[in-house]
Protein backbone atom coordinates (compact mmCIF):
# COMPACT_ATOMS: atom_id res chain seq x y z
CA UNK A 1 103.03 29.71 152.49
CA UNK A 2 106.05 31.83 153.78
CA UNK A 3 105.12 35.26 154.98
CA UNK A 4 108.18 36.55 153.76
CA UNK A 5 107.63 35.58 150.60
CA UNK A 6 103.87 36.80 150.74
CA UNK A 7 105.47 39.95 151.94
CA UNK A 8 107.96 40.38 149.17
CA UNK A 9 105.83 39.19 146.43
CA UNK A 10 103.29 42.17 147.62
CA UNK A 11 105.92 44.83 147.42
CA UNK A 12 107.53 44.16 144.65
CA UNK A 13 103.60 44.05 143.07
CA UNK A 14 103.38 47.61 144.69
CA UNK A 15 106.43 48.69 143.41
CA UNK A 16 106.34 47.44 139.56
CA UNK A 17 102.66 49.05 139.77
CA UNK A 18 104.45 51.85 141.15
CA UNK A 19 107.09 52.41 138.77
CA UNK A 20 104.41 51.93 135.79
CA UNK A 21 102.07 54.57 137.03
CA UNK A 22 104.82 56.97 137.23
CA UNK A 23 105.93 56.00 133.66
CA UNK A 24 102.52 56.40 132.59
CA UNK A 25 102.29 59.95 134.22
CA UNK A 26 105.55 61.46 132.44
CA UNK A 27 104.22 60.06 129.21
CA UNK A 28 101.22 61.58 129.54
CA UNK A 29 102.62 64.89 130.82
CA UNK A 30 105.00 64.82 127.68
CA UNK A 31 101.91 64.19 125.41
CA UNK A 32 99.85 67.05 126.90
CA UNK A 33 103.03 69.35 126.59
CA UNK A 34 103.43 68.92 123.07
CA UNK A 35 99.10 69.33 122.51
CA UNK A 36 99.57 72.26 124.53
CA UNK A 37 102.86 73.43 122.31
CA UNK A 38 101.02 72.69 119.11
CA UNK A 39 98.42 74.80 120.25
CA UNK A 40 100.18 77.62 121.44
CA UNK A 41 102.08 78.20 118.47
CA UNK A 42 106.12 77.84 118.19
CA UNK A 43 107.05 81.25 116.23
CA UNK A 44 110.70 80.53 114.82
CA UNK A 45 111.72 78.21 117.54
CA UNK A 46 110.98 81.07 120.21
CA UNK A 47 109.30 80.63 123.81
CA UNK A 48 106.18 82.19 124.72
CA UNK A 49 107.64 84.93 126.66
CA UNK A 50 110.33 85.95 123.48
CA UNK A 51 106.60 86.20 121.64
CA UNK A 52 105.09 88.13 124.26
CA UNK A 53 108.49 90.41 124.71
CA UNK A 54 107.85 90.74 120.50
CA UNK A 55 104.37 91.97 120.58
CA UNK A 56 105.00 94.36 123.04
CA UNK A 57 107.69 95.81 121.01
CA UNK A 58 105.07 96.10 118.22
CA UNK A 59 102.32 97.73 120.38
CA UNK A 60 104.92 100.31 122.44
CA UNK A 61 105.54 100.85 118.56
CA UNK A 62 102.79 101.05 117.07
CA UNK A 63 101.27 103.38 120.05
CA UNK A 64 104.15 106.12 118.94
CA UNK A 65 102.75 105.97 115.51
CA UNK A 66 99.38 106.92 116.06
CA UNK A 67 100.48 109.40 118.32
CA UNK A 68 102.40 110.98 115.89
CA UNK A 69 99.55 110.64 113.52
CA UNK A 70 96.92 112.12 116.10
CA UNK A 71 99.63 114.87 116.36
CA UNK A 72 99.41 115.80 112.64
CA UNK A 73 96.01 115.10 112.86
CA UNK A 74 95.68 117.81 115.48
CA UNK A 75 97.58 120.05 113.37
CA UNK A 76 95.39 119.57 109.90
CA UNK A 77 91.90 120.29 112.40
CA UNK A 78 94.17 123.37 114.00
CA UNK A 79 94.86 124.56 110.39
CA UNK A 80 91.48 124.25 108.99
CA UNK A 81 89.80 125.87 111.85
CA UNK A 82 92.21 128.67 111.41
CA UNK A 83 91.37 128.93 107.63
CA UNK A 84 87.51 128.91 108.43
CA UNK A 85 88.15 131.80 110.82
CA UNK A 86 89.92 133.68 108.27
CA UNK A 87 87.37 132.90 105.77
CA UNK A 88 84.19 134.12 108.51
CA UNK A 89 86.29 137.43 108.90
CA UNK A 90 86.21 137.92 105.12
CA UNK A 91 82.53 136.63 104.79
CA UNK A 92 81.61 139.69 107.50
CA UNK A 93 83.81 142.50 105.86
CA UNK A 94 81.52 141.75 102.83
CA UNK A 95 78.58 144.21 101.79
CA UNK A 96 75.49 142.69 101.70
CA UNK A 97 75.40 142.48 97.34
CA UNK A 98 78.63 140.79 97.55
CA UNK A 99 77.16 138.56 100.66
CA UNK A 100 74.08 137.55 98.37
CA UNK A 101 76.00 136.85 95.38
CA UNK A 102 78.03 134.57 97.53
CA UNK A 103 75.39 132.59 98.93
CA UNK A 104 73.53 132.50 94.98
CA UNK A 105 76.98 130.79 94.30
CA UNK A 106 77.02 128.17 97.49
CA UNK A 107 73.36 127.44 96.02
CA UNK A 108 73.81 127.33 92.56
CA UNK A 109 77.09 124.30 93.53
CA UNK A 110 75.02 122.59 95.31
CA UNK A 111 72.20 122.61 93.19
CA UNK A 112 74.97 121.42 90.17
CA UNK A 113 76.40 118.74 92.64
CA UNK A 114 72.56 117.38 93.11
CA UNK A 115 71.96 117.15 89.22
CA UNK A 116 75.62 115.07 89.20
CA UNK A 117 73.86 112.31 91.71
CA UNK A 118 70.88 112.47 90.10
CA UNK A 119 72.21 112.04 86.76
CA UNK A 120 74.14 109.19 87.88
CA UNK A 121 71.47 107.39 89.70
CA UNK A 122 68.99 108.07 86.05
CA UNK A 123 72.37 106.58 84.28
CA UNK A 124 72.28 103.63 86.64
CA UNK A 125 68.49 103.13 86.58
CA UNK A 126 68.87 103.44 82.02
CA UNK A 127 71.55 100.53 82.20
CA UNK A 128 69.27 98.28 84.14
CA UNK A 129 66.19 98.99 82.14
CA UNK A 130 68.23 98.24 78.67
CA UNK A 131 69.68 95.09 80.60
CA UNK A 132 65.90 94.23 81.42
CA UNK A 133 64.43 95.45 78.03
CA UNK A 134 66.74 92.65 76.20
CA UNK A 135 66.17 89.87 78.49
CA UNK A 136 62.30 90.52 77.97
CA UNK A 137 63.48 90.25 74.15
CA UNK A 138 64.91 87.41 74.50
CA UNK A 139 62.16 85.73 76.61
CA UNK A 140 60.05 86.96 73.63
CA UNK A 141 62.25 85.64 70.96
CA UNK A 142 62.10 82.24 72.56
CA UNK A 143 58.46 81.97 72.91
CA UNK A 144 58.28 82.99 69.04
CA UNK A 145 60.65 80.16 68.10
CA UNK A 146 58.61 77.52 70.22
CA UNK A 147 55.24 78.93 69.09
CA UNK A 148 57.09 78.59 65.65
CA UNK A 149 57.67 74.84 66.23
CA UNK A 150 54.79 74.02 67.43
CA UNK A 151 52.95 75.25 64.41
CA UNK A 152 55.28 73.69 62.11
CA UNK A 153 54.57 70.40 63.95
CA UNK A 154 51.03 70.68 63.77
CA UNK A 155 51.18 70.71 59.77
């Protein structure tokens, strides 16, 4: 055997092996891009970074509108605190009849806004003891009609 030949016959084994390896690399790194596409998400033919420049568009704003909605909230606690200071000035320029009748009034709402919840839970508790009371009836009725067969099948 010729060495040369040997020789030649081992590189150009190297080299198709070579030459297939890389092949089978790109492929593989094409395969894994497109898994790794699919699973990133493509949002209108965009790249990642347009998406990221998007969202941060949406949170800069976003983050103005609950500022400005903090703001007014700020305002609406600002106003009512205001209101209830009014309304403790008025509550202590008050004589002491006019002070009691007050408070009989804050008692006598709350007392009415109790008998509202209570009458509404009793309500409740009435529809589920009519929905009960007619299943029972029916239970009843049933065991009538079979008692009812039986005895007819027993003549």
């Amino acid at each position: 055997m010729n060495w040369r030949e040997f020789l030649m016959d081992s590189i150009t084994a190297a080299l198709i092996g070579a030459i297939a390896a890389l092949l089978s690399n790109v492929w593989t790194d094409f395969k894994g891009w497109k898994k790794i596409e699919r699973l990133i998400g493509n949002l209108h033919d965009t790249t990642l970074g347009r998406q990221h420049e998007n969202i941060e568009k949406t949170i800069f704003n976003e983050a103005k509108t609950i500022r400005t909605s903090s703001d007014e909230i700020h305002d609406l606690v600002g106003n009512i605190t205001a209101t209830l200071s009014k309304q403790e000035v008025r509550y202590e320029n008050l004589d002491t009849d006019q002070k009691e009748v007050r408070n009989n009034v804050i008692k006598l709402v709350s007392n009415w806004e109790e008998l509202i919840r209570d009458n509404q839970e009793l309500k409740q508790a009435i529809r589920e003891l009519k929905l009960e009371n007619d299943r029972l009836k029916e239970i009843v009725r049933e065991q009538n009609r079979n008692l009812d067969r039986e005895k007819g099948r027993e003549r």
